[in-house]
Every structure is written in structure tokens, then in C-alpha cells.
Protein backbone atom coordinates (compact mmCIF):
# COMPACT_ATOMS: atom_id res chain seq x y z
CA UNK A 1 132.60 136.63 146.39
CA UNK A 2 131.52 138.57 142.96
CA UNK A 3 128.31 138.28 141.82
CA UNK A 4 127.86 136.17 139.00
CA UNK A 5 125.46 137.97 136.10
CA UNK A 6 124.04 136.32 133.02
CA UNK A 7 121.92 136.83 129.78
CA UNK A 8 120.57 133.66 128.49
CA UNK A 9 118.89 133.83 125.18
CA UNK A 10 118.41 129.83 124.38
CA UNK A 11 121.44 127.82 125.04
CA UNK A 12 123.91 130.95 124.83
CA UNK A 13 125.13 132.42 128.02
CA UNK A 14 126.46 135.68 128.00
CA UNK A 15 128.10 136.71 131.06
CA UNK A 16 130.48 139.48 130.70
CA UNK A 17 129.64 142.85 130.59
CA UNK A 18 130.99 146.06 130.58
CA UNK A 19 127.95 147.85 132.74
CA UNK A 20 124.53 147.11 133.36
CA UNK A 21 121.02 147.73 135.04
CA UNK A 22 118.22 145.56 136.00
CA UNK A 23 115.35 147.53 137.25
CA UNK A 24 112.38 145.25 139.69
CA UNK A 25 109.52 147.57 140.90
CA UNK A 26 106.25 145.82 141.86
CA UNK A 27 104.10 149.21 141.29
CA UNK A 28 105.66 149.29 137.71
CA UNK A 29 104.59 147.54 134.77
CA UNK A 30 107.28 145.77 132.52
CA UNK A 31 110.58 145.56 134.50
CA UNK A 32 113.25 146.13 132.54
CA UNK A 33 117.03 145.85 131.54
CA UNK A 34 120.00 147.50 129.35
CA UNK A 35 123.22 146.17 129.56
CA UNK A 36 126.32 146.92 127.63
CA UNK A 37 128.30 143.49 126.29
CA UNK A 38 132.08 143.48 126.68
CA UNK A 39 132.02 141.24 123.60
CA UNK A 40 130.15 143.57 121.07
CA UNK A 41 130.96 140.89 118.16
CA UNK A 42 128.09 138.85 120.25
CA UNK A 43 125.09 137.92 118.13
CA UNK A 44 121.99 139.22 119.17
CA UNK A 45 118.99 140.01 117.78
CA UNK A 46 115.69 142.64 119.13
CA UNK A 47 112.78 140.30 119.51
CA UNK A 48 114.97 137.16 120.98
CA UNK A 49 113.59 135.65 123.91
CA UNK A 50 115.49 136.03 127.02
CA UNK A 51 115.99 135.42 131.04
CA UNK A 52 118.17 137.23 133.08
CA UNK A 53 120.02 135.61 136.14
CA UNK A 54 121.66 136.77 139.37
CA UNK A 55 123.79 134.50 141.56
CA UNK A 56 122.65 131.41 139.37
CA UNK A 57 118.88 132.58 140.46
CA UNK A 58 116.35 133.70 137.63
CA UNK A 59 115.41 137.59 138.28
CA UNK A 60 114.11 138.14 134.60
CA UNK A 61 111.82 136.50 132.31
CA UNK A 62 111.45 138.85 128.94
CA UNK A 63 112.18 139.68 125.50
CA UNK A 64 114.71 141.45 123.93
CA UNK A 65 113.52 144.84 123.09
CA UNK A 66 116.59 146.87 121.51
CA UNK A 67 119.78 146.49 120.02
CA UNK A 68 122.50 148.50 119.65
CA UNK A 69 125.83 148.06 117.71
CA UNK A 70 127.89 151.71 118.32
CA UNK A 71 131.18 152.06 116.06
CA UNK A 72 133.51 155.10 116.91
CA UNK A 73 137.01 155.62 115.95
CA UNK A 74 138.07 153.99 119.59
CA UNK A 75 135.96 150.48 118.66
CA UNK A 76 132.65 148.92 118.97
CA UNK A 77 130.21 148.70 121.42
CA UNK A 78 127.41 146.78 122.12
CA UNK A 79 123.93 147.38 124.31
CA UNK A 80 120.87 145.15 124.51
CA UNK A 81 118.05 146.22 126.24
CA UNK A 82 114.55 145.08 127.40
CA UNK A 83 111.49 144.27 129.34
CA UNK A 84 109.85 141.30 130.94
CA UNK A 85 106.57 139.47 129.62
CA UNK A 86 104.65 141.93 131.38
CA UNK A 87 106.21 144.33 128.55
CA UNK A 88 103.97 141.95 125.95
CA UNK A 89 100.75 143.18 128.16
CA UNK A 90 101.64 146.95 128.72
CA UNK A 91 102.47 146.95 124.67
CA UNK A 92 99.27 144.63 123.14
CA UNK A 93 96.06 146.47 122.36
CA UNK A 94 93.23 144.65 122.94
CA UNK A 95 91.63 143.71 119.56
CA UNK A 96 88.19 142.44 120.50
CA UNK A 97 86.29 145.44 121.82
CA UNK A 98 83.35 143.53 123.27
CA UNK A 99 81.06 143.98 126.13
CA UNK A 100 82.51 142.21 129.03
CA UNK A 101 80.15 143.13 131.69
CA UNK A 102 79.53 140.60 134.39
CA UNK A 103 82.57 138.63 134.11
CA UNK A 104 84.13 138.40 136.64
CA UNK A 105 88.63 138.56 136.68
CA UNK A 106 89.41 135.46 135.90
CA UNK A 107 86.79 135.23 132.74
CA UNK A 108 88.53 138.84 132.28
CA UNK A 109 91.93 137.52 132.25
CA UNK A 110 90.99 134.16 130.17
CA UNK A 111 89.66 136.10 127.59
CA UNK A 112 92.32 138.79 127.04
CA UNK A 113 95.31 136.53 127.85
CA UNK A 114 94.22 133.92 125.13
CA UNK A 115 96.33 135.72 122.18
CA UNK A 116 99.53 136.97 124.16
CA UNK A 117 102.18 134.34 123.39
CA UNK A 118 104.74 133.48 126.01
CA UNK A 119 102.06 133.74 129.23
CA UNK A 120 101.46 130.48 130.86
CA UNK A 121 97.65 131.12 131.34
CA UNK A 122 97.01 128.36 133.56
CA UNK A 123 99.76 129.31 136.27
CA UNK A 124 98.71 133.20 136.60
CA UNK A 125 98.01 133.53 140.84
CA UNK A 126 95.06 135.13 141.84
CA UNK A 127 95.94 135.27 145.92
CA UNK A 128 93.42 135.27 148.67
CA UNK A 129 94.55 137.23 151.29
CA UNK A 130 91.26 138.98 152.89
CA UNK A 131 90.22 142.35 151.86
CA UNK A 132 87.90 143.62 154.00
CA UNK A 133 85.13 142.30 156.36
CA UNK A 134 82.44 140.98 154.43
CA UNK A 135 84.33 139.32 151.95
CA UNK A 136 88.09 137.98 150.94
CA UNK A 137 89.65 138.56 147.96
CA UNK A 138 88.55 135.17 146.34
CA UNK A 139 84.89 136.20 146.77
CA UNK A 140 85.40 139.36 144.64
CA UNK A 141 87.63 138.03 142.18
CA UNK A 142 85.00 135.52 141.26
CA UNK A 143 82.22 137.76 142.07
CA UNK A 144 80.82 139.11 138.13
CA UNK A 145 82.00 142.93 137.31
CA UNK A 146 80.54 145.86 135.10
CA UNK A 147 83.16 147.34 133.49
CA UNK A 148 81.10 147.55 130.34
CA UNK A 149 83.05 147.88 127.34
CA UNK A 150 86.33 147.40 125.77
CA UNK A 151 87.44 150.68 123.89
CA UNK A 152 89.70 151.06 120.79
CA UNK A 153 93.45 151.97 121.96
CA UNK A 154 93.17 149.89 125.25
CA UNK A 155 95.54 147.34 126.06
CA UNK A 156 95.20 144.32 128.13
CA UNK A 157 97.42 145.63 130.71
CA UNK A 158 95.59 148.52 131.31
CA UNK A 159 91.93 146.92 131.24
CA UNK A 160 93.38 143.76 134.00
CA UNK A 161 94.90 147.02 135.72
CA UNK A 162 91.63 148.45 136.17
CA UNK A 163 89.56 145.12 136.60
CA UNK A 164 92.43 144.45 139.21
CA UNK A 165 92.24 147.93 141.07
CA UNK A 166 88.43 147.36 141.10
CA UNK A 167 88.56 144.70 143.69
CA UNK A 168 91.76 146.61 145.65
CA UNK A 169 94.59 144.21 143.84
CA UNK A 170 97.02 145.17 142.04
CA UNK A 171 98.64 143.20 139.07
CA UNK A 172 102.48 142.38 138.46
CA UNK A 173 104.50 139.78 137.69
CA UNK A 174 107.47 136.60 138.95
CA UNK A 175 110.61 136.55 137.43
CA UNK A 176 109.77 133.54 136.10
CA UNK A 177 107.12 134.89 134.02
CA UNK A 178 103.83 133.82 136.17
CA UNK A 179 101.58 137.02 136.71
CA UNK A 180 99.66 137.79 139.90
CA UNK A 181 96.57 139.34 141.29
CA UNK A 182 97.33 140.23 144.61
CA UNK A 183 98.52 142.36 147.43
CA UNK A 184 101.99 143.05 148.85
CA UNK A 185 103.22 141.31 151.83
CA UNK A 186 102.13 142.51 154.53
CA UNK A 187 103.34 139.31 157.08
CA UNK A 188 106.32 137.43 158.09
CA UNK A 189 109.27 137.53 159.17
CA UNK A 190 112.12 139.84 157.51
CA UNK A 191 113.79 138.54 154.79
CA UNK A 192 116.72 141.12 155.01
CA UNK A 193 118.67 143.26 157.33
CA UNK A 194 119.35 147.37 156.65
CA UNK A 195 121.77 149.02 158.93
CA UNK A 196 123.32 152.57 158.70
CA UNK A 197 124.41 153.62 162.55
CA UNK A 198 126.56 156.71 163.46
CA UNK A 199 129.38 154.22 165.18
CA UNK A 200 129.61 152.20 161.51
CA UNK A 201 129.54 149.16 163.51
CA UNK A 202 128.04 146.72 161.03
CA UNK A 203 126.87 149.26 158.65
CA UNK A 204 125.97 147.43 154.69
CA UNK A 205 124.18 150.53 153.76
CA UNK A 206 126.45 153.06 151.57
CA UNK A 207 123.68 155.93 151.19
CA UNK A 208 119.86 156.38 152.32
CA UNK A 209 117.72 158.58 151.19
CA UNK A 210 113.84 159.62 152.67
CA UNK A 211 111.38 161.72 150.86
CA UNK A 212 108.19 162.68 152.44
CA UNK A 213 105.60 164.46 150.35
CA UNK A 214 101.97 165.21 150.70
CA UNK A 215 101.23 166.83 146.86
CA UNK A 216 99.23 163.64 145.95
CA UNK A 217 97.50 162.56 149.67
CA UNK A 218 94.17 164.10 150.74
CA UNK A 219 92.45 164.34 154.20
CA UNK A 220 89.27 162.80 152.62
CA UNK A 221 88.94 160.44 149.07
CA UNK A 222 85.40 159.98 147.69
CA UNK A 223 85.10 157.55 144.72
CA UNK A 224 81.15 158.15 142.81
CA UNK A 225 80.19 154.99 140.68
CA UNK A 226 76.90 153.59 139.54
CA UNK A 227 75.40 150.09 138.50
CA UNK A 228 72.74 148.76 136.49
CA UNK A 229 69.50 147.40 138.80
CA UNK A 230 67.18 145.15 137.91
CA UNK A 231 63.49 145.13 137.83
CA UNK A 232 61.05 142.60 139.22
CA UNK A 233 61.80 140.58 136.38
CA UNK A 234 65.39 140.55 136.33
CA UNK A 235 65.82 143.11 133.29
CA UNK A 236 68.40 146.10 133.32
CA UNK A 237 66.57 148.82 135.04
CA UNK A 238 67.88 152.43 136.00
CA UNK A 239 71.55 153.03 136.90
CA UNK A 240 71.56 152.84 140.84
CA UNK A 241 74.76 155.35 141.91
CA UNK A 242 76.93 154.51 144.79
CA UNK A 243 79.62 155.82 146.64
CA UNK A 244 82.16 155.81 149.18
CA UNK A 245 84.84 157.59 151.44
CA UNK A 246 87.99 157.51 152.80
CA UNK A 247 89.46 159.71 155.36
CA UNK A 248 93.64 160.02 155.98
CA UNK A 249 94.09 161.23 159.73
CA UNK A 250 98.18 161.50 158.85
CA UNK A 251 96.51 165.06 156.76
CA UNK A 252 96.19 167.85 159.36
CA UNK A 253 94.06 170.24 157.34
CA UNK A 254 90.86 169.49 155.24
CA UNK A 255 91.83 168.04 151.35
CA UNK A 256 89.17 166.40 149.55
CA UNK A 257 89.39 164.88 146.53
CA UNK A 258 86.83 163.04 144.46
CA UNK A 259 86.73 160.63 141.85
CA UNK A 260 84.26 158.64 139.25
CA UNK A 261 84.40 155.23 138.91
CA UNK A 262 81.90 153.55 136.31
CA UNK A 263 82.71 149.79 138.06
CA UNK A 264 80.28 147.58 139.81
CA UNK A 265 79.04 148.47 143.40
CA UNK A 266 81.79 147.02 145.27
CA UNK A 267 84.42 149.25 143.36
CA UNK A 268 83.75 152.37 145.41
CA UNK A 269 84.96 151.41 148.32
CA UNK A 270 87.95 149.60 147.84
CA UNK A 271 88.74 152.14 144.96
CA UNK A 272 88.70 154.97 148.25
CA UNK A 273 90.90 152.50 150.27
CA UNK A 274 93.42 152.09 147.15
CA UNK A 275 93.69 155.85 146.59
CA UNK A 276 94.05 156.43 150.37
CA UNK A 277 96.75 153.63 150.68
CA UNK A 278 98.62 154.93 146.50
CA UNK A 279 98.68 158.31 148.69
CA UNK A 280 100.37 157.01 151.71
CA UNK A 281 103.03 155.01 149.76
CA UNK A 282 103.91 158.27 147.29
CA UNK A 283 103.84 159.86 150.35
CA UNK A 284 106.77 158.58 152.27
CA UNK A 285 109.67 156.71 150.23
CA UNK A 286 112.46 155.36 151.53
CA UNK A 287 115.82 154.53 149.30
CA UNK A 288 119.37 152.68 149.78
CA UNK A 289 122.20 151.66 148.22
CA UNK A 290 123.84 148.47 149.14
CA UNK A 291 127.38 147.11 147.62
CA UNK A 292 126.93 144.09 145.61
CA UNK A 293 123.82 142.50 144.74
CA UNK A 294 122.75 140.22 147.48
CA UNK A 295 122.47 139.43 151.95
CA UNK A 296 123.73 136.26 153.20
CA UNK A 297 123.76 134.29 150.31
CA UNK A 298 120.28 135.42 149.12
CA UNK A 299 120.06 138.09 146.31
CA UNK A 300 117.80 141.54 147.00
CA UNK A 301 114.50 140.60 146.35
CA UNK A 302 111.21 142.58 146.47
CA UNK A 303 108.18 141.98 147.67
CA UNK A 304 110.13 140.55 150.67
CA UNK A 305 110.33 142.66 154.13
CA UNK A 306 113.46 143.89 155.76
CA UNK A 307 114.71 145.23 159.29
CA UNK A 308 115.78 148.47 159.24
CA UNK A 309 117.94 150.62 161.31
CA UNK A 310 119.07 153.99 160.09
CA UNK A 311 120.06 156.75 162.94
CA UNK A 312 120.81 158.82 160.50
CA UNK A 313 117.02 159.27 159.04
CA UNK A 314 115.73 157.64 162.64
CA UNK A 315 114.16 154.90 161.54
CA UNK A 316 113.80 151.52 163.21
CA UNK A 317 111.18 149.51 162.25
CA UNK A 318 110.06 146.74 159.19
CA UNK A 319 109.43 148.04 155.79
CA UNK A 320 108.44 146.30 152.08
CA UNK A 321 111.11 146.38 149.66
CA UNK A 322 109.15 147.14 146.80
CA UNK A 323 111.81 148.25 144.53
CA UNK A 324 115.36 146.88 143.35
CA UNK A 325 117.97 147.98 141.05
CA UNK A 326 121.35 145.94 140.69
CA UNK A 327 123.82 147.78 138.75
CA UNK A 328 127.66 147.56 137.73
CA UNK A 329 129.63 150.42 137.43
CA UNK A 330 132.47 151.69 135.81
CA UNK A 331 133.75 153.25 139.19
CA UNK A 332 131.82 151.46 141.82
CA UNK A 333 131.21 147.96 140.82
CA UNK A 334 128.39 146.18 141.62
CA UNK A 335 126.00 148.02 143.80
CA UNK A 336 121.95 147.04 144.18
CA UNK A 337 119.38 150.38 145.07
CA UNK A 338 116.32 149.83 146.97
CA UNK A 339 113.25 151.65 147.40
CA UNK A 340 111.17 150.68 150.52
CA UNK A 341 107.81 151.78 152.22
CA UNK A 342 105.49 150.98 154.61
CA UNK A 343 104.50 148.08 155.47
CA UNK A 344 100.47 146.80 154.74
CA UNK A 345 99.94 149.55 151.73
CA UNK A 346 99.04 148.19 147.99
């Protein structure tokens, strides 16, 4: 069965095209798309609203970012690309650059969310899986924070960003459009099977790939910060600093690294665990390339975990897909490219 691709843009359907790519990555901002119309007479305009579909499911929610009408002495072509609605976030600059200390995520994300168009405000997730002993995640998300000030030349993606790597979340979004504060799955059964034995016997994996790199790990992460204390009478007294450390036991030799953090007192230490855990998933990357674009009936998805047994690279074991790329080809057809890691890291 071929897979069935389409661009809606209101109550047009386009559906045949020449080549494509639609690019998922949960530790990247804006997913994005570019595909090249086998109908280049097609009307389309940069700035159109847009969703993209796969198998008659929704992978895309976005805007049209680029259009491009090519005429040669051979004929026309036509490519559209663009981004989802996270691509409104990574692009809008905040415009109100106010103190927002003590507020706590969601007061963070009410108040910078208000102007973006498109973002249904009352359906962004903040998930509650628990972060560490003392408290879950729905403690510190409601718990007030100190990052002080809004600068000029910030956008709102990059202040939730930091708000949301602050309390040891990080921030993406559905294909529907809904954005989340949370953490990767971690749980569950896998959604998807990867095989690639040396007998072939019900191989669906055409080429893996495994990088392992330790440039940007270290045997031991300190994050500094300070925040504000109060005096018997409840008034802003001297900065109180705090701190925090991580140590990696998969780094043999001694690699420190240290970094500031001017967030509230909780920051430090879930900052050290973030770094520790950004290191271990740079670390160790895992890729495949699959034909077609979906298992079973259900299309690749990230954010979902799959079984995977490769003799060749000697793994056997469950892993997050974290990263998908379908694609069509001029010589290969449909294929979909995954990028997996370890399971439990943010």
C-alpha cells in the first residue's frame, strides 16, 4: 500500500508531489517542511495557513513560510516550504520587556502567549510526571520563578525555553498545534519494532547508523545561581548564591565544566541534571532508515518507544524515537529516517 501524502491549506488538498521532506524532532524548535508540487500552476501563497497529513493522520500544524515558482527552458516548477506554529514562537520577539519575577510558568506562558495568533492558549499541556524527590513537576511549574527581566531581542520561544529548562522540562509541540511542557517518555510499552539481523530474516531496516561522541559530556557539571532573600520583614535583602553538581560515571577521566544560572534556587540542580542528561543524549545517537512511512498500519511517530535489534551495531534493547523524517525520492520512493536515543534522558 503507498502512502497517501497531503497539503491542506483550507478546503484545497494538494496531494501530488514530485519530492518532499517533513522533518519531526522533539529537541528542535519549529518542525518543518519543503515539498516540490507536481502541479506548479497550483495557487499558493507564503503566509497561508496549513496542515500536513500522512496516511489520512495530521503530522503538521503550520504556516506556509516560502514560495517558490522556478521557470527554466525545460518548464516550471514549484516548492512550498515551512514550519509549524512553534515557528510563530521561535520567530516573535517579545515586545513587553517587563519584570516577570515570581511568576511562576504558567503566568509566564499566559502572558507571552496572549499576542501569538493561531495558539490555542487554553489547551497548552503542562505534564506531571515527577522530577525529583521532594517535589513533581506540577509543584515547580506552579511554584513562582526569578528570571528577572525580559530583554530587547528575546523571543517568547527562547524566554518559555529557559523558564522551561529551569524546572528540567523541555518545551515542544503536537502536530495538531497544542504545545507542551514536559519530559520524553520514558514508560510503556514499544510502539514500534527495528530489526536489522545478519540472516535478513525479517529485516525493515535499510541502513543504521551509531555515533558516539564525548566532545560535549563532562565527568562533573556545576551550575552557580543566586536568589534574592528576604529580611525579617519580608523585603528583598542580599542575593543568597546557590549551587549544584552533577557527576557522569560513563566519563573515565576528570572533565568539569561549570555554568551560571541567574534562576531561582531550585534551577541549579535540575539545570546540572539537564546538562548531564543534553550530554548523554549528544553523546550516543542512533539513526535508521526505513522504506515507506509507517509500521503496521501506524505511521513513524516520535516521542513513542521502539524495540530494537541491530547485530550489526549490537544493539538490543528499547530506545525513544525522538526524531523522524519521511521523504520521497526521485530514486528511492518513500523512505522515513529516524534518530533514536536512550531511553529516560530530556
Amino acid at each position: 500500500m503507498s502512502d497517501k501524502i497531503s497539503l491542506r491549506i483550507g478546503d484545497k488538498a494538494i496531494e501530488h508531489f514530485l519530492s518532499y521532506s517533513i522533518d519531526t524532532d522533539l529537541y528542535t524548535p519549529a518542525d518543518a517542511f519543503r515539498m516540490e508540487l507536481s502541479a506548479p500552476e497550483t495557487q499558493v501563497e507564503a503566509g497561508m495557513r496549513c496542515e500536513v497529513w500522512v496516511n489520512d493522520q495530521r503530522e503538521l500544524t503550520g504556516i506556509i513560510d516560502r514560495v517558490t515558482r522556478r521557470v527554466t527552458e525545460h518548464g516550471q516548477t514549484l516548492s512550498v516550504e515551512g514550519r509549524d506554529l512553534m515557528g510563530l514562537l521561535v520567530d516573535s520577539c517579545c515586545e513587553s520587556f517587563v519584570s516577570v519575577k515570581n511568576k511562576s510558568l504558567r503566568e509566564l506562558a499566559a502572558l507571552l502567549l496572549r499576542a501569538v495568533p493561531y495558539i490555542n492558549r487554553k489547551a497548552v499541556v503542562y505534564q506531571s510526571a515527577a522530577s525529583g524527590k521532594a517535589k513533581t513537576t506540577t509543584d515547580l511549574l506552579d511554584e513562582p520563578q526569578t528570571i528577572t527581566q525580559i530583554e530587547p531581542g528575546m523571543t517568547v520561544f527562547e524566554v518559555l525555553k529557559a523558564a522551561a529548562v529551569s524546572r528540567g522540562l523541555f518545551f515542544y509541540s503536537l502536530p495538531d498545534g497544542t504545545l507542551v511542557f514536559g519530559r520524553p517518555k520514558a514508560k510503556g510499552e514499544p510502539a514500534f519494532t527495528l530489526q536489522l539481523t545478519r540472516d535478513g530474516k525479517g529485516n525493515n531496516v535499510i541502513e543504521s547508523e551509531l555515533a558516539q561522541d564525548i566532545s560535549r559530556r563532562w565527568s562533573k557539571i556545576t551550575v552557580l545561581g543566586q536568589r534574592q532573600g528576604q529580611d525579617s520583614f519580608g523585603a528583598d535583602a542580599t542575593a543568597i548564591r546557590t549551587g549544584a553538581s552533577r557527576t557522569d560515571s560513563e566519563i573515565s577521566f576528570y572533565k568539569p565544566f561549570v555554568q551560571c544560572s541567574n534562576n531561582d534556587g531550585v534551577s541549579p540542580a535540575l539545570m546540572a541534571r539537564l546538562l548531564m542528561e543534553k550530554g548523554r543524549k549528544e553523546g550516543w545517537q542512533y539513526g535508521v532508515t526505513v522504506a515507506r512511512h509507517s509500521s503496521n498500519g501506524k505511521n513513524w511517530t516520535v516521542n513513542e518507544l521502539a524495540r530494537v535489534t541491530d547485530e550489526v551495531q549490537g544493539l538490543d534493547g528499547v530506545y525513544l524515537i525522538y526524531g523522524r523524517t519521511f521523504e520521497l525520492d526521485k530514486n528511492l520512493g518513500p523512505t522515513t529516517r529516524l534518530k533514536l536515543g536512550r531511553v529516560g534522558l530530556i
